[in-house]
Protein backbone atom coordinates (compact mmCIF):
# COMPACT_ATOMS: atom_id res chain seq x y z
CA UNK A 1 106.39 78.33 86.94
CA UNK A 2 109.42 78.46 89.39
CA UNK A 3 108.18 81.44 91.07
CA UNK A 4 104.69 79.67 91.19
CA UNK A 5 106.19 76.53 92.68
CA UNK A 6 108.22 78.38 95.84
CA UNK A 7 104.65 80.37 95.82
CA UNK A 8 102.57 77.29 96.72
CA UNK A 9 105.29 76.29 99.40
CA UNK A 10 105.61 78.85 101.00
CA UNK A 11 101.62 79.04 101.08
CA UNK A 12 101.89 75.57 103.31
CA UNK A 13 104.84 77.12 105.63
CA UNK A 14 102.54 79.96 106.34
CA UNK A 15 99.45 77.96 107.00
CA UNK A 16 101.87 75.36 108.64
CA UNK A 17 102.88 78.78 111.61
CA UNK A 18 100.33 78.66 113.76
CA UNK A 19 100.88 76.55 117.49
CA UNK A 20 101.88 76.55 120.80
CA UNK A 21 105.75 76.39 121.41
CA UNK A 22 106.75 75.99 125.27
CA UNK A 23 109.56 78.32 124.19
CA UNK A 24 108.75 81.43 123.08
CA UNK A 25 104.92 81.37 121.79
CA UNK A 26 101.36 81.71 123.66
CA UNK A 27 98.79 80.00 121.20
CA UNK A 28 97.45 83.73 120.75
CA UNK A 29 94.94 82.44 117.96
CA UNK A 30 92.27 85.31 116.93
CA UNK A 31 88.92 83.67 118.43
CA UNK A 32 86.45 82.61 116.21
CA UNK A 33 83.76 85.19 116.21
CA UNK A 34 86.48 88.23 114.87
CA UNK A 35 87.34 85.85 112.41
CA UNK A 36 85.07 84.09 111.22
CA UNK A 37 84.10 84.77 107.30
CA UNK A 38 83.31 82.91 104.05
CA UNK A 39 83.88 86.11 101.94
CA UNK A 40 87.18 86.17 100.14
CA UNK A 41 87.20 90.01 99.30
CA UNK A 42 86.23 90.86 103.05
CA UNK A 43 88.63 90.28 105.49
CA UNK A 44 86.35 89.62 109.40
CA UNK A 45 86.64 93.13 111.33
CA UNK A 46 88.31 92.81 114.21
CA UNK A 47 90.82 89.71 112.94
CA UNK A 48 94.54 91.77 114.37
CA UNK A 49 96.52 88.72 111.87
CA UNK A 50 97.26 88.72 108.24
CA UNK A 51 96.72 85.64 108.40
CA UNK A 52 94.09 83.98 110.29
CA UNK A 53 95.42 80.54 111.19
CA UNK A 54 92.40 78.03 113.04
CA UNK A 55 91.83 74.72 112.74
CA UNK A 56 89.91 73.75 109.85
CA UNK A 57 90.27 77.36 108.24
CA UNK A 58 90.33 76.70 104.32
CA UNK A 59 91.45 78.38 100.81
CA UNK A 60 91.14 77.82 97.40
CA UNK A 61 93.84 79.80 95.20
CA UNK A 62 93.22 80.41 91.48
CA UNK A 63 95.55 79.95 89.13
CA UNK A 64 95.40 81.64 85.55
CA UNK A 65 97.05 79.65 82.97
CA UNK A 66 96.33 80.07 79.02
CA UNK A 67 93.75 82.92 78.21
CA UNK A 68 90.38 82.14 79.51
CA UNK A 69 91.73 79.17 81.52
CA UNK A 70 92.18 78.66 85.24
CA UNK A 71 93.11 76.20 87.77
CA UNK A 72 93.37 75.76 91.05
CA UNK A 73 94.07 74.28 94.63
CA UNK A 74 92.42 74.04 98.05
CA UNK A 75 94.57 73.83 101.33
CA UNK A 76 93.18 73.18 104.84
CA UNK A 77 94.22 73.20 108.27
CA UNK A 78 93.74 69.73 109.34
CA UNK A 79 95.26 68.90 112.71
CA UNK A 80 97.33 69.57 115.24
CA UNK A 81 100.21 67.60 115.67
CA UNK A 82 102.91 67.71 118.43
CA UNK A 83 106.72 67.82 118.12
CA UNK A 84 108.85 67.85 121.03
CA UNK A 85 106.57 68.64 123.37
CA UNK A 86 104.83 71.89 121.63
CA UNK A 87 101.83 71.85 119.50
CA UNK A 88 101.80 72.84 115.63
CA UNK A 89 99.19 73.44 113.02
CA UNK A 90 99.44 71.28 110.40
CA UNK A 91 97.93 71.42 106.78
CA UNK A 92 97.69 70.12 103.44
CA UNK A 93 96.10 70.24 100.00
CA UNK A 94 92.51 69.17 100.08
CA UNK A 95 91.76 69.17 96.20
CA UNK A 96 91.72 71.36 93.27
CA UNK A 97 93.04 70.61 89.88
CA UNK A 98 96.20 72.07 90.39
CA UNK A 99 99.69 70.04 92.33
CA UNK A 100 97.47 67.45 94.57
CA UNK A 101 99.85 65.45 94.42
CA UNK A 102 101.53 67.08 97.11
CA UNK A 103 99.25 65.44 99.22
CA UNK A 104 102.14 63.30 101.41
CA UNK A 105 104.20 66.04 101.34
CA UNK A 106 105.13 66.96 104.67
CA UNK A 107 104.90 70.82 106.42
CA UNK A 108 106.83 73.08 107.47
CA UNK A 109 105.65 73.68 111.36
CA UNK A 110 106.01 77.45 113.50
CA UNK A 111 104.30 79.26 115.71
CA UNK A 112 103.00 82.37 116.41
CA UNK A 113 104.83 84.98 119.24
CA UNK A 114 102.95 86.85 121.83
CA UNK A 115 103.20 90.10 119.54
CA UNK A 116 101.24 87.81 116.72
CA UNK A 117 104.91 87.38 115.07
CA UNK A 118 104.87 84.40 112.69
CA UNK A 119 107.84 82.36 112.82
CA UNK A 120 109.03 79.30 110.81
CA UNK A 121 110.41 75.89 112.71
CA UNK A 122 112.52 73.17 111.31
CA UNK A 123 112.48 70.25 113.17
CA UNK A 124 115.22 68.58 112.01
CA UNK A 125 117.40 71.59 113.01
CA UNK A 126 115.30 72.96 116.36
CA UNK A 127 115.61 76.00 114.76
CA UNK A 128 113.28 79.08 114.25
CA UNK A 129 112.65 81.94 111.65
CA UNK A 130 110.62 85.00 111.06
CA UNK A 131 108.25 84.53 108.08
CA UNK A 132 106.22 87.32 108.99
CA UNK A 133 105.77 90.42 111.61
CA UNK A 134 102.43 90.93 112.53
CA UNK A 135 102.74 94.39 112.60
CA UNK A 136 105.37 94.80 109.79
CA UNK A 137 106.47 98.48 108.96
CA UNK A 138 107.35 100.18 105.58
CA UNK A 139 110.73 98.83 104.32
CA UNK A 140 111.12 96.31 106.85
CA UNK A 141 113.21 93.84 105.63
CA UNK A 142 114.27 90.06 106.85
CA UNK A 143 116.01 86.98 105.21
CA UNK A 144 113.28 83.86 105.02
CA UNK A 145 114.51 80.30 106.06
CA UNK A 146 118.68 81.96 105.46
CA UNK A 147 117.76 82.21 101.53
CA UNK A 148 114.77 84.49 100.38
CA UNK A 149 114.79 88.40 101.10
CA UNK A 150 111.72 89.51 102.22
CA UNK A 151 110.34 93.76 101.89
CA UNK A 152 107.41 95.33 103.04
CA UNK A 153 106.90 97.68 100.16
CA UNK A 154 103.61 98.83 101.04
CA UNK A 155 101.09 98.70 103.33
CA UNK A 156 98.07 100.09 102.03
CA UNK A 157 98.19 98.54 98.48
CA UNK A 158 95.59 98.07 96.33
CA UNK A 159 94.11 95.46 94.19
CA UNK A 160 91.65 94.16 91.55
CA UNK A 161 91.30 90.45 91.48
CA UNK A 162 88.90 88.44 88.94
CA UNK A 163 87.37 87.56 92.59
CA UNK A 164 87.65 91.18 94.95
CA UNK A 165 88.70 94.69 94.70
CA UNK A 166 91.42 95.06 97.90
CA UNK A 167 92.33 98.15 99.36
CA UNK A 168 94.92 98.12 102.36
CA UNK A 169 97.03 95.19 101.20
CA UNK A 170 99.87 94.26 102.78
CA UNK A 171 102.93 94.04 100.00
CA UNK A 172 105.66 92.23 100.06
CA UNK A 173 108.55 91.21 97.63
CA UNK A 174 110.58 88.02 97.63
CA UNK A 175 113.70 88.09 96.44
CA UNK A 176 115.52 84.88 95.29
CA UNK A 177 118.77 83.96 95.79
CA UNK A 178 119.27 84.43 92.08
CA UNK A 179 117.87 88.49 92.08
CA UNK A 180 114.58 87.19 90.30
CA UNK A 181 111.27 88.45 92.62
CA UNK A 182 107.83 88.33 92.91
CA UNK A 183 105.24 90.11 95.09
CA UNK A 184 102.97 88.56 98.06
CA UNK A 185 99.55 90.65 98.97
CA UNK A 186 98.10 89.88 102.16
CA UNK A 187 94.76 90.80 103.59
CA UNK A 188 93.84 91.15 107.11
CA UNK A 189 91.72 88.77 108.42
CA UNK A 190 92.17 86.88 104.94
CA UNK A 191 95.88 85.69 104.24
CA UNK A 192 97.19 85.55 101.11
CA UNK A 193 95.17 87.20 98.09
CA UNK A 194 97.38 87.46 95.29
CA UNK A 195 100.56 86.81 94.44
CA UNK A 196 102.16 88.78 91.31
CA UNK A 197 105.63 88.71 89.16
CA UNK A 198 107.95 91.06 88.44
CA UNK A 199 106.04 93.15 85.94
CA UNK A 200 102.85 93.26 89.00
CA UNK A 201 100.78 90.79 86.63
CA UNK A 202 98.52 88.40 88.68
CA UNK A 203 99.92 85.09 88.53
CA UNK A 204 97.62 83.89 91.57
CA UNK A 205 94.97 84.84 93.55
CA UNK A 206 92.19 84.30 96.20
CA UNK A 207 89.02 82.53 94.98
CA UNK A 208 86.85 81.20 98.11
CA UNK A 209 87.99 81.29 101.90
CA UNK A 210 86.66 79.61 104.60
CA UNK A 211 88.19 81.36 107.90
CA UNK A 212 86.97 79.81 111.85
């Protein structure tokens, strides 16, 4: 369950990334017609992000729980708010059986870099972190928000889902503070598609997608 918490928030910092900062970002969003796809085990050719990040683009995770049992959550990207002058994406849970009451809870903002580059931004602090490369290479390696170490273990991984078959995942671990880990898949054009713990069992996973 801990692993599945820090999962689902780190699902609303990534969907949080995507804006406009006067600093050091260009709004580079992939334009609707590469993107644009309903199909959760097809990521849209011609989409260059992991994660596609437009206004109004939507996902509904599954969760398995007890044998035979699932549940589940739905985030959108609802707005676009503005903080200190730059423009963020901003999102929240939508419905879904599973943790709406996170409903108030408030984002995590970013932006994306010129190279595609997602990067995290506090606020509070004015300052800025990688979450993740756009074009991330094998064993690449970075520290998330000064706590969580991040590894691009593979990049062609592949996957069987209850939803999709993947092929071509993007892998990553996360490393906790405390040595525990668990494993992030990401699909192009798609965003997050699984998540799995230590021993690679599917503790989450992509059931619909609604991508702009």
């Amino acid at each position: 369950m801990k692993h599945l918490l820090k999962f689902i928030f780190f699902i609303i910092a990534f969907i949080s990334l995507n804006g406009c900062s006067n600093d050091n970002s260009n709004n580079s969003n992939p334009n609707s017609s590469d993107c644009a796809t309903t199909d959760p085990c097809r990521g849209a050719s011609g989409c260059t992000y992991w994660y596609p990040t437009e206004l109004s683009d939507e996902w509904n995770w599954i969760v398995p729980t007890l044998p035979g049992q699932t549940t589940n959550f739905r985030v959108r990207i609802v707005g676009n708010p503005v903080l200190n002058g730059n423009t963020y994406i901003e999102s929240r849970f939508v419905g879904g059986t599973l943790l709406t009451f996170f409903n108030d809870f408030f984002w995590i903002y970013g932006f994306r870099n010129s190279n595609g580059d997602l990067y995290e931004y506090d606020p509070d602090t004015n300052l800025s972190s990688l979450y993740l490369p756009n074009n991330p290479v094998l064993n690449q390696s970075w520290t998330r928000q000064g706590e969580e170490q991040w590894k691009v273990v593979s990049l062609n991984f592949s996957l069987t889902t209850p939803t999709c078959s993947y092929n071509n995942l993007l892998k990553v671990k996360v490393t906790d503070t405390d040595g525990t880990y668990n494993y992030v898949c990401f699909g192009k054009g798609l965003g997050i598609v699984a998540q799995l713990d230590e021993s690679s069992s599917i503790t989450m996973y992509l059931g619909g997608v609604t991508i702009n």
